[in-house]
Protein backbone atom coordinates (compact mmCIF):
# COMPACT_ATOMS: atom_id res chain seq x y z
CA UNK A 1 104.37 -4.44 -19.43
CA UNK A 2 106.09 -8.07 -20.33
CA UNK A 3 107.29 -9.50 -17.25
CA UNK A 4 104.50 -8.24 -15.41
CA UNK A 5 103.47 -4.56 -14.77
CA UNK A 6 105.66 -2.07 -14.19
CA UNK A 7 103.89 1.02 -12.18
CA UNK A 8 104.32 3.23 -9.46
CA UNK A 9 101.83 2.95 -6.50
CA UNK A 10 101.80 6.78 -5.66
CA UNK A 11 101.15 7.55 -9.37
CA UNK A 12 98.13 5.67 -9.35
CA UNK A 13 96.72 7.08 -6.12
CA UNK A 14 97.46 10.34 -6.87
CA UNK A 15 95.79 10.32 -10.32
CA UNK A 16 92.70 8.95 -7.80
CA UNK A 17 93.41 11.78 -6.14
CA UNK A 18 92.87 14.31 -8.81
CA UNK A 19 89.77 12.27 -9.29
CA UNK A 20 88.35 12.70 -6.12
CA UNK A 21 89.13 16.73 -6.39
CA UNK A 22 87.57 17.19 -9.23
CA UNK A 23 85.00 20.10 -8.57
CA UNK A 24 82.93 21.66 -11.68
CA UNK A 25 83.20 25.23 -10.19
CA UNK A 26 86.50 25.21 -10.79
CA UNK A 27 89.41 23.31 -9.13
CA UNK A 28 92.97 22.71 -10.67
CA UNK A 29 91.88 19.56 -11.27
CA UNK A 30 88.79 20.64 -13.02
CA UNK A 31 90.77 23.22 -15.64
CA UNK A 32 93.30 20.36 -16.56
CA UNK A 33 90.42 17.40 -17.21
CA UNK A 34 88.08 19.78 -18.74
CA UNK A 35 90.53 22.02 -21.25
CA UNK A 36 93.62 20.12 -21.23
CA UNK A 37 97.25 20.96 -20.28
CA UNK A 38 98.08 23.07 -23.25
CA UNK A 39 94.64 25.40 -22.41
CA UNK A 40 95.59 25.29 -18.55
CA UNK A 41 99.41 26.32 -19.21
CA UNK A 42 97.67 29.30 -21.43
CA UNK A 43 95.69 30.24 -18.64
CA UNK A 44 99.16 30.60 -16.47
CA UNK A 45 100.11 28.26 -13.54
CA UNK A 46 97.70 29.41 -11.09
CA UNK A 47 94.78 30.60 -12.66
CA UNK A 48 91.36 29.17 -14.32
CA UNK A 49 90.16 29.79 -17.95
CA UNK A 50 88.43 32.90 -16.10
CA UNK A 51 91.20 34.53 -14.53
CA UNK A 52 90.46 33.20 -11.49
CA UNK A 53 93.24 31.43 -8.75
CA UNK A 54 92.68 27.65 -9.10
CA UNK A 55 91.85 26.33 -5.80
CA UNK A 56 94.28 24.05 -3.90
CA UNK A 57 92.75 20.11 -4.43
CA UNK A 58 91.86 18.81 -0.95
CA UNK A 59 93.59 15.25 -1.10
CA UNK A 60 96.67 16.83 -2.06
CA UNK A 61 97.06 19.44 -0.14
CA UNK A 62 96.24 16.92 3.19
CA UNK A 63 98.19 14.59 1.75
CA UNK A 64 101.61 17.10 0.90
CA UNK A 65 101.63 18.39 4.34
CA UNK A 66 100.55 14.54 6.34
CA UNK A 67 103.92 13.21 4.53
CA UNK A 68 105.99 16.02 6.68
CA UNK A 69 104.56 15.23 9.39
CA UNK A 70 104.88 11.54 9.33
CA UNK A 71 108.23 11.98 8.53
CA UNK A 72 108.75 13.89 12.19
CA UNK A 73 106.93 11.46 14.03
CA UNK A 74 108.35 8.27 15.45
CA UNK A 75 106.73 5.14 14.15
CA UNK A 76 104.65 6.22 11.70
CA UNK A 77 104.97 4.96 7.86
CA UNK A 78 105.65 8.51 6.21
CA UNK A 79 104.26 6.62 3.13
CA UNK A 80 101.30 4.68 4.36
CA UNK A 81 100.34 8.17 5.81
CA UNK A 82 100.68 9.91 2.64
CA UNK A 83 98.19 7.81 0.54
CA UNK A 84 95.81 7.79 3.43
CA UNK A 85 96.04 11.89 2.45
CA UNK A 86 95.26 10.91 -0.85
CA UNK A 87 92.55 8.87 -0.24
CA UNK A 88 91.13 10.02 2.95
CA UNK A 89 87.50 10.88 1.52
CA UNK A 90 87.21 8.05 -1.24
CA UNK A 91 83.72 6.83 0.97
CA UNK A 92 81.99 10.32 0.37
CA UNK A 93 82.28 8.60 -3.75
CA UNK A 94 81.29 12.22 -5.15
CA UNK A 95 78.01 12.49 -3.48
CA UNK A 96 78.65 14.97 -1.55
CA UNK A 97 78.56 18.82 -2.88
CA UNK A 98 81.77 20.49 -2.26
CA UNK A 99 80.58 22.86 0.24
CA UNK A 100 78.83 20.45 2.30
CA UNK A 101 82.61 18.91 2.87
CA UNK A 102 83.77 21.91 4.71
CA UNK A 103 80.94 22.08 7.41
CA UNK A 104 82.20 22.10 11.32
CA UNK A 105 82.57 18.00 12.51
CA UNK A 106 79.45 18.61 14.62
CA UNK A 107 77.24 19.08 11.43
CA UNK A 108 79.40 16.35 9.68
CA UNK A 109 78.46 14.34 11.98
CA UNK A 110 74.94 14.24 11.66
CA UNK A 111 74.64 13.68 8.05
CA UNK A 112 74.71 9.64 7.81
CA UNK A 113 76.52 10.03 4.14
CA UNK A 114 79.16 12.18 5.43
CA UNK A 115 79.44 10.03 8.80
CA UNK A 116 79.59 6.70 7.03
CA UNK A 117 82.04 7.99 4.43
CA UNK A 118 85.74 6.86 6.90
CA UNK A 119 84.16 3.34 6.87
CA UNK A 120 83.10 3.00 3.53
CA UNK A 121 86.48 4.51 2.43
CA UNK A 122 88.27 1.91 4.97
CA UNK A 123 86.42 -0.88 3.29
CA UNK A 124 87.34 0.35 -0.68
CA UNK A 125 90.75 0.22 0.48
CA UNK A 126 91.06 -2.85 1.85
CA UNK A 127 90.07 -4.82 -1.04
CA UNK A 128 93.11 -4.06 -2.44
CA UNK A 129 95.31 -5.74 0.15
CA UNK A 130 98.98 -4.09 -0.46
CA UNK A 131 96.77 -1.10 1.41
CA UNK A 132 95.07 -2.61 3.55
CA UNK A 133 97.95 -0.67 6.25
CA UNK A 134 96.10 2.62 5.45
CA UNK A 135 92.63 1.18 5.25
CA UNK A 136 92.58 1.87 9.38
CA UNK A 137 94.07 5.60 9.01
CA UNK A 138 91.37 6.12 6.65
CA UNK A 139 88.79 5.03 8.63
CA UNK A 140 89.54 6.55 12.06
CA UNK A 141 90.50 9.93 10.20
CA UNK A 142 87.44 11.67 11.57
CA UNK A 143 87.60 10.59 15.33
CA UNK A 144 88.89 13.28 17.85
CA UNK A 145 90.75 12.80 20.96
CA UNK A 146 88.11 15.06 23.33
CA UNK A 147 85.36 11.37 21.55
CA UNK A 148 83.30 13.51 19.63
CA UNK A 149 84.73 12.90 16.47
CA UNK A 150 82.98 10.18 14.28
CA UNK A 151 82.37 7.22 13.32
CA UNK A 152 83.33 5.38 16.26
CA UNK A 153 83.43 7.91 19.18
CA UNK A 154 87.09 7.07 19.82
CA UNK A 155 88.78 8.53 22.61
CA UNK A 156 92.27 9.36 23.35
CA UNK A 157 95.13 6.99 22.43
CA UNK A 158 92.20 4.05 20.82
CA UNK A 159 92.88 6.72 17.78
CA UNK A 160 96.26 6.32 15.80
CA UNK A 161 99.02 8.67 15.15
CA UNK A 162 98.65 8.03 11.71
CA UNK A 163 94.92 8.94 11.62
CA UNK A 164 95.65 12.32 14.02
CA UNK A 165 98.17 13.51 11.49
CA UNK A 166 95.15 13.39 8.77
CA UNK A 167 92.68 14.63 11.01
CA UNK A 168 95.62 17.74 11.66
CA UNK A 169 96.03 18.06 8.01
CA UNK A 170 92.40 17.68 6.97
CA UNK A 171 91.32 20.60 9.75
CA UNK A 172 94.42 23.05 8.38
CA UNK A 173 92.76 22.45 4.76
CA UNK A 174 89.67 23.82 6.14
CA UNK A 175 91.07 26.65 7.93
CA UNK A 176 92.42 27.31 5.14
CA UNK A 177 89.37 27.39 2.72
CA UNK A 178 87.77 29.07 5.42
CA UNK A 179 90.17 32.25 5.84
CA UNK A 180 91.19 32.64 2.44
CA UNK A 181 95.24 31.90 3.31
CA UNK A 182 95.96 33.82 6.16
CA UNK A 183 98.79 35.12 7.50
CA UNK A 184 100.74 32.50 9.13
CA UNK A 185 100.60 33.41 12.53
CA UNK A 186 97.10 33.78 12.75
CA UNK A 187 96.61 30.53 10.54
CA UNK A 188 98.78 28.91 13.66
CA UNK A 189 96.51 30.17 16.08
CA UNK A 190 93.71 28.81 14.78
CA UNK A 191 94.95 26.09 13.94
CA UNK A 192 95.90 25.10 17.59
CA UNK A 193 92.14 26.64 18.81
CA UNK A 194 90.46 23.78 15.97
CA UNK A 195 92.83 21.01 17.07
CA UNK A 196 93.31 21.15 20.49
CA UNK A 197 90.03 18.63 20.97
CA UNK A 198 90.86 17.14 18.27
CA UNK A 199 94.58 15.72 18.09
CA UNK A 200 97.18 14.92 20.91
CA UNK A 201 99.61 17.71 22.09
CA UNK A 202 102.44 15.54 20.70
CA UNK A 203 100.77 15.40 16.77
CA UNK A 204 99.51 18.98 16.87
CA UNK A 205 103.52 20.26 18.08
CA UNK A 206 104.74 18.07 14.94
CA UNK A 207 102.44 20.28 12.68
CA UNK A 208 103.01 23.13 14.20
CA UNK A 209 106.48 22.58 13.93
CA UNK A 210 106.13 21.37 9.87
CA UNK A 211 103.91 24.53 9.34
CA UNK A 212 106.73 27.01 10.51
CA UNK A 213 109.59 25.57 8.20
CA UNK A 214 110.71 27.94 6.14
CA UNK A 215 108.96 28.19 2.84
CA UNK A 216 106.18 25.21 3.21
CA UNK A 217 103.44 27.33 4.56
CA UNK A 218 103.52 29.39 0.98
CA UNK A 219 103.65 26.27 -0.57
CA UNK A 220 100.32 25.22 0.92
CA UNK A 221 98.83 27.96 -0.53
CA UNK A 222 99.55 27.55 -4.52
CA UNK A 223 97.77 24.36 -6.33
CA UNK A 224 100.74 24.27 -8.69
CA UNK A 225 103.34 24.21 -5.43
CA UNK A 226 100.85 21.60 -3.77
CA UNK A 227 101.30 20.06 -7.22
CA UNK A 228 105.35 19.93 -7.00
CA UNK A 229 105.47 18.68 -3.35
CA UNK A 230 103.21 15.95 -4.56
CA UNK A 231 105.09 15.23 -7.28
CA UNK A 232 108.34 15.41 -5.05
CA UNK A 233 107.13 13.15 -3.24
CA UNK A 234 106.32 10.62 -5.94
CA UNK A 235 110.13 11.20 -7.19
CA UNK A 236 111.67 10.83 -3.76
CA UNK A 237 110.13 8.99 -1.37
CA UNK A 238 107.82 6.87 -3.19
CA UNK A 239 109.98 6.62 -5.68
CA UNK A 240 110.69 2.60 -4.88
CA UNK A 241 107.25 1.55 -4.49
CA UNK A 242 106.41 -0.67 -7.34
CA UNK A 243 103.28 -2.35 -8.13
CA UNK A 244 104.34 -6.08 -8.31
CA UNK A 245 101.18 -7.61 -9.68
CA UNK A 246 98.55 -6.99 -12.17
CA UNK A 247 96.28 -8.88 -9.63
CA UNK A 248 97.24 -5.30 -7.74
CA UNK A 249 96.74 -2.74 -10.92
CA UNK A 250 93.02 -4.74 -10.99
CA UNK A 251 92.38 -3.37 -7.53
CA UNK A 252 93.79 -0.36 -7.72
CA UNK A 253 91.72 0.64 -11.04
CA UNK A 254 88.46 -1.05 -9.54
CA UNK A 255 88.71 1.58 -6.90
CA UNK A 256 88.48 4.13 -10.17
CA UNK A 257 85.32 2.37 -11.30
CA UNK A 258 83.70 2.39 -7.69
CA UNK A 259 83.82 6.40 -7.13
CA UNK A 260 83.13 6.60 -11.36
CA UNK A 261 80.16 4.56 -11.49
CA UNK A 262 78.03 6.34 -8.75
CA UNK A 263 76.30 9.12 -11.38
CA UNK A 264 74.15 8.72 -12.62
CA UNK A 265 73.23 5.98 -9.79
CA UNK A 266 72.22 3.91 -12.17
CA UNK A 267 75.54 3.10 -13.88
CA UNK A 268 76.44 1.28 -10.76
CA UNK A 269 78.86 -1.40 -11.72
CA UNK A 270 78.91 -0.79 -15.37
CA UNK A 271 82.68 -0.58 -15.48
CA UNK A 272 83.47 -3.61 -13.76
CA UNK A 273 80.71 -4.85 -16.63
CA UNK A 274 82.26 -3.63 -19.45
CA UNK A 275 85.47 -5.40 -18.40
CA UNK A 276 84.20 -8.83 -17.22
CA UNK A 277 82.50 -8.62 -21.71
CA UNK A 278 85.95 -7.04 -22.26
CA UNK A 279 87.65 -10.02 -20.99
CA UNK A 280 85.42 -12.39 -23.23
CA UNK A 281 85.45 -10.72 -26.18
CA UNK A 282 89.46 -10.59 -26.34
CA UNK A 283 90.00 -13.98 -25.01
CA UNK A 284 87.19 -15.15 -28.07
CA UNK A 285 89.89 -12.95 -30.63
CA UNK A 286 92.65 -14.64 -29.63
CA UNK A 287 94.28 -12.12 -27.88
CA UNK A 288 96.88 -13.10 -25.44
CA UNK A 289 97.59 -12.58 -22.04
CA UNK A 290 99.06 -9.08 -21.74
CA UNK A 291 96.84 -7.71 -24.58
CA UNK A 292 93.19 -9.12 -22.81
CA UNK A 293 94.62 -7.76 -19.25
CA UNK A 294 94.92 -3.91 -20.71
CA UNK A 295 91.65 -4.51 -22.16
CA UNK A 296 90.22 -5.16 -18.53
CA UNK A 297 92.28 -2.37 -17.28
CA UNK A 298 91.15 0.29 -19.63
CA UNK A 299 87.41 -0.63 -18.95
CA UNK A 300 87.36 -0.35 -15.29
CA UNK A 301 88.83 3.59 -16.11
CA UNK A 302 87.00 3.84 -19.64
CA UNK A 303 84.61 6.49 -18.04
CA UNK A 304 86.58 8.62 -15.52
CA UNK A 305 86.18 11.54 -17.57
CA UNK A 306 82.55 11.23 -17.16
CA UNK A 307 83.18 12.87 -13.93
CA UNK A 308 83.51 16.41 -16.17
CA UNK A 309 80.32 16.20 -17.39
CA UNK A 310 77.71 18.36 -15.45
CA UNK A 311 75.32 16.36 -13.30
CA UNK A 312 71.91 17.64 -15.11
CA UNK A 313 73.23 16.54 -18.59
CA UNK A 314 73.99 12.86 -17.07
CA UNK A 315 70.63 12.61 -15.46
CA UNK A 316 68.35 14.43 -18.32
CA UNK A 317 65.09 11.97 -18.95
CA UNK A 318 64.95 13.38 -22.74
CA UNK A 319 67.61 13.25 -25.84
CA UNK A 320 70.72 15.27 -25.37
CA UNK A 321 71.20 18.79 -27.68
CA UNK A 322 74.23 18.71 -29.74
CA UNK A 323 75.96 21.24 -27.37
CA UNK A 324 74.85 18.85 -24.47
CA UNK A 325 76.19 15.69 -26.62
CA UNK A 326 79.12 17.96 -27.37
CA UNK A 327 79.71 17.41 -23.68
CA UNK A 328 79.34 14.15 -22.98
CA UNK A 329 82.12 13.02 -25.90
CA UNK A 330 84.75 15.32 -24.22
CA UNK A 331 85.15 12.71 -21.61
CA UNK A 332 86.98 10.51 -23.46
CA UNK A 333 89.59 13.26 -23.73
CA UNK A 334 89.71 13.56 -20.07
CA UNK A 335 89.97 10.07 -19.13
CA UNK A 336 93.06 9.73 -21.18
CA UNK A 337 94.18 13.19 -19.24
CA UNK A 338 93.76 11.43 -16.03
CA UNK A 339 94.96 8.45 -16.83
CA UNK A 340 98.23 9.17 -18.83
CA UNK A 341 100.04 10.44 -16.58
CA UNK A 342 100.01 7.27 -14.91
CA UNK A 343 103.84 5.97 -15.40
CA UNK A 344 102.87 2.35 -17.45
CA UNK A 345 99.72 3.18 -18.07
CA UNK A 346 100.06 5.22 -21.36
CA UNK A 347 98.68 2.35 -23.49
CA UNK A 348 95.81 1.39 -21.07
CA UNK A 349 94.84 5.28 -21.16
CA UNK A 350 94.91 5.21 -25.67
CA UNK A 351 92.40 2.11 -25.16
CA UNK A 352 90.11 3.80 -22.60
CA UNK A 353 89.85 7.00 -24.40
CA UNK A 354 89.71 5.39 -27.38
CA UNK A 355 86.18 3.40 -27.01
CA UNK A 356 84.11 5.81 -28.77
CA UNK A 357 85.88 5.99 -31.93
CA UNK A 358 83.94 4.66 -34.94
CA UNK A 359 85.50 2.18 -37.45
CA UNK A 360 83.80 4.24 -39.94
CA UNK A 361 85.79 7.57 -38.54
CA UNK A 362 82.97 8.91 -37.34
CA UNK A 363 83.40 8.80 -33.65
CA UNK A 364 85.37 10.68 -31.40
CA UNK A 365 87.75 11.98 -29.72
CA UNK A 366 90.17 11.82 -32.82
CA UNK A 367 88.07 10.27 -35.00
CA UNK A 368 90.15 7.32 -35.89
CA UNK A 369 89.38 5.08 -38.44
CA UNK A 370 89.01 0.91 -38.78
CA UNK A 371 92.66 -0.69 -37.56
CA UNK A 372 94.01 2.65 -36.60
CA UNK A 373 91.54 2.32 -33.19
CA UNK A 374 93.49 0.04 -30.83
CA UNK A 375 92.23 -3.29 -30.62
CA UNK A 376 91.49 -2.79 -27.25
CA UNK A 377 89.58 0.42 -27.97
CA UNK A 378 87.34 -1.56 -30.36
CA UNK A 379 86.43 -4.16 -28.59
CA UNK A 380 85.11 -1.94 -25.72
CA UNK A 381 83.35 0.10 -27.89
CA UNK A 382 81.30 -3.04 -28.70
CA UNK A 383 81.17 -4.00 -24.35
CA UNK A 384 80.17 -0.51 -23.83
CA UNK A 385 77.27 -0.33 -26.22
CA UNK A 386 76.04 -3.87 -24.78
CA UNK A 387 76.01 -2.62 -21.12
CA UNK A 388 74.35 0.45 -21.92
CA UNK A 389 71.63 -0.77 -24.21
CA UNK A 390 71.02 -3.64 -21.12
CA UNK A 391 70.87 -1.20 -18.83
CA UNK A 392 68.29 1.25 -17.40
CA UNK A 393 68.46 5.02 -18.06
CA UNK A 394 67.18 8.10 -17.07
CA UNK A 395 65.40 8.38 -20.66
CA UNK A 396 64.80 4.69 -21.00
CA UNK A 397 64.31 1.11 -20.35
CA UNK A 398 66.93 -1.49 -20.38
CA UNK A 399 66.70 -3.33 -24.13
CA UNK A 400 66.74 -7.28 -23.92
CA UNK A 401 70.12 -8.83 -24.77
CA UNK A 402 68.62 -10.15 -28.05
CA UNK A 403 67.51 -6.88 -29.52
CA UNK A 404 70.28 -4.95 -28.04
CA UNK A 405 72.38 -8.13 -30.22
CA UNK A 406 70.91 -6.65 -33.34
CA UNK A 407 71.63 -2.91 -32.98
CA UNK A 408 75.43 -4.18 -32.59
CA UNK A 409 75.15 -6.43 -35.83
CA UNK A 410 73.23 -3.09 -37.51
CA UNK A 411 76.24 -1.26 -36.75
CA UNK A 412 78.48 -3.62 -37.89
CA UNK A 413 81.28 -2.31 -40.23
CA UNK A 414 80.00 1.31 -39.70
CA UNK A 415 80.14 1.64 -36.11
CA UNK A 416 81.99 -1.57 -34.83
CA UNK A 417 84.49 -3.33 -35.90
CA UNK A 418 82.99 -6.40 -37.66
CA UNK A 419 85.18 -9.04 -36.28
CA UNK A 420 84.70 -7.91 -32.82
CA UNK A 421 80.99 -8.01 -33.30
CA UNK A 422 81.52 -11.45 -34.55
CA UNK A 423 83.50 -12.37 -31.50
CA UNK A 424 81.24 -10.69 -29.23
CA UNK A 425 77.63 -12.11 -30.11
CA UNK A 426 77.73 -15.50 -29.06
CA UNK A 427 79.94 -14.53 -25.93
CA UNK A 428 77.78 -11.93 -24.64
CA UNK A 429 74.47 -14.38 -25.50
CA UNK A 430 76.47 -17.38 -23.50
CA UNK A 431 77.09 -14.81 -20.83
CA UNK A 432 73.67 -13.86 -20.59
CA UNK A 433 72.14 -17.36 -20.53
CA UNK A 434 74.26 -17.93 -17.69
CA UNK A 435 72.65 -14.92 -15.28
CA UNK A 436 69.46 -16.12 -15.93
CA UNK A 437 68.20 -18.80 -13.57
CA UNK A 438 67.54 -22.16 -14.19
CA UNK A 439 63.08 -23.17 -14.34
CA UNK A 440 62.02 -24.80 -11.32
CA UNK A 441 62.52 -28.37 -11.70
CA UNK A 442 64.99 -28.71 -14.43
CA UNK A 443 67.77 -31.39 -14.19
């Protein structure tokens, strides 16, 4: 990373991507997080652990066939387009079951979550400004021509190309789900019956048009041929669009952390929290520059595998079982799944997975042992442990800083790294001293 960081912007979006797929019941994206590559190649390209076909991932799928059609269309920005596939439904931020995404735009619409969710996902992606051009597609992806799409009402030409070409995509994904991949006429058909209110003539006749070319229909239907025309993509197209600052990576991974953190609800912000200690604690050790920035990057994606773990394990009020426990520690495995792949990330996805190893070698996932855990790993393993004693749970009360100090120092050579601890106490009590607000009166 010397010189400053050296990534691809579609590889990072389309890891988010796989993110925002993920679906317990079953999803491509669910077999690879959950067993791995090497368990998912057993399994054969298109099938789950079970036998069953892995469903096509949403994003991708919109996002593969919103590229072609850009690409036909006069003044669109094939690529802009393409991450706005990717990240089309980053405002629904998991809460939404998976079935509930496939209702008819008329129920959509009266469900404030699922209503709000082009705004919220307009507003996530225009924090990061190098796409803040999609930020617009994303939020007007919903609105129909006939103005009884949502949020805004929108009529007409007030709605972008770039936004009907999602909206095109996003309804053939559904017709698809819905019809179990039909043949390709009658797929046509309907698609034309579903978009006729929806999109202009002029953007339905483009993916029409994209639909019939020979071969790309079949593709559509296969999550490991979805998989390649992403990937294609990435390798052709996209191919020249670096990330140019680590300002950039920051924002890009914060938008990680924002659809991470949101189960349980009360995690909110504990990413971003675990970084901003991260950041301390290295710059207290010494560490320079490069090393303290992949520290902050691998705590805003430290819990992305967390995603894997069923929702009644994550909100259970009483201790975990072992098999439950079991669970939860397989996450670290899939956040480095998720995040490896990730072109310049490789070392930022060691750290992340990394921060619940033990220096003691008790920990997991490879149970690594005193200096053979990355620095980086270590120190969040301390940042981690802070936040989440400090912080409410289902099964408990937030600890004050001061006694949640002492487990740390308890755990000290065992647990933690002892210089890390060392580093950490008086930063995270300075930290803390600092949230707390000054008496009434004091000069």
């Amino acid at each position: 990373m010397s010189g400053g960081p050296h990534l691809w912007r579609g590889d990072v979006l389309a890891a988010l991507a796989r993110l925002l797929d993920y679906n317990p019941a079953g999803t491509a994206a669910a077999s690879t997080l959950r067993s791995g590559s090497a368990a998912a190649a057993e399994d054969g390209p298109g099938s789950t652990a079970d036998g069953r076909e892995r469903p096509v991932p949403h994003h991708s799928r919109v996002a593969a066939l919103a590229i072609r059609m850009a690409s036909r269309l006069h003044g669109l920005d094939p690529l802009d387009t393409f991450y706005a596939g990717l990240l089309h439904d980053i405002g629904l931020l998991g809460n939404v079951r998976d079935p509930d995404r496939w209702r008819n735009l008329d129920e959509q619409a009266n469900r404030p979550l699922i209503r709000s969710h082009p705004l919220v996902g307009a507003q996530m992606v225009a924090e990061v400004p190098e796409l803040f051009s999609v930020a617009p597609i994303i939020m007007d992806h919903h609105e129909c021509v006939n103005g009884h799409g949502y949020p805004r009402g929108k009529v007409g030409d007030e709605i972008g190309h770039a936004a009907q070409v999602i909206r095109f995509a996003d309804t053939c994904d559904v017709i698809l789900r819905e019809q179990a991949s039909p043949e390709l006429m009658a797929f046509l058909h309907a698609v034309r019956g579903r978009t006729a209110t929806q999109t202009s003539g002029a953007i339905a006749d483009a993916g029409v048009e994209v639909l019939g070319e020979p071969g790309f229909y079949a593709q559509l239907l296969a999550a490991e041929d979805v998989e390649f025309l992403i990937q294609s993509t990435l390798h052709g197209q996209a191919a020249d669009d670096y990330v140019t600052t680590a300002a950039e990576v920051t924002g890009l991974l914060e938008l990680f952390a924002s659809v991470t953190d949101t189960h349980p609800a009360d995690k909110t912000g504990h990413s971003r929290r675990v970084a901003a200690l991260g950041v301390l604690v290295a710059m207290s050790l010494g560490l320079e520059t490069e090393e303290t920035t992949k520290v902050k990057w691998a705590a805003l994606v430290h819990d992305v595998g967390m995603i894997t773990v069923p929702k009644e394990i994550l909100d259970k009020p009483g201790r975990l079982s072992p098999e439950e426990t079991a669970e939860v520690r397989r996450h670290a495995e899939a956040t480095e799944r998720l995040i490896a792949p990730i072109r310049g990330l490789e070392e930022v996805a060691a750290i992340a997975a990394g921060h619940g190893e033990a220096y003691d070698g008790s920990g997991y996932p490879r149970g690594l042992r005193g200096r053979e855990i990355p620095i980086g790993a270590r120190i969040l393993a301390v940042c981690d442990t802070f936040d989440a004693l400090t912080s409410h749970r289902p099964y408990r009360e937030a600890r004050e800083a001061s006694l949640s100090i002492d487990i740390l120092v308890k755990g000290s050579g065992s647990l933690f790294d002892p210089d890390v601890v060392a580093a950490a106490v008086p930063a995270f009590l300075i930290a803390r001293a600092a949230e707390e607000p000054e008496p009434v009166g004091a000069v």
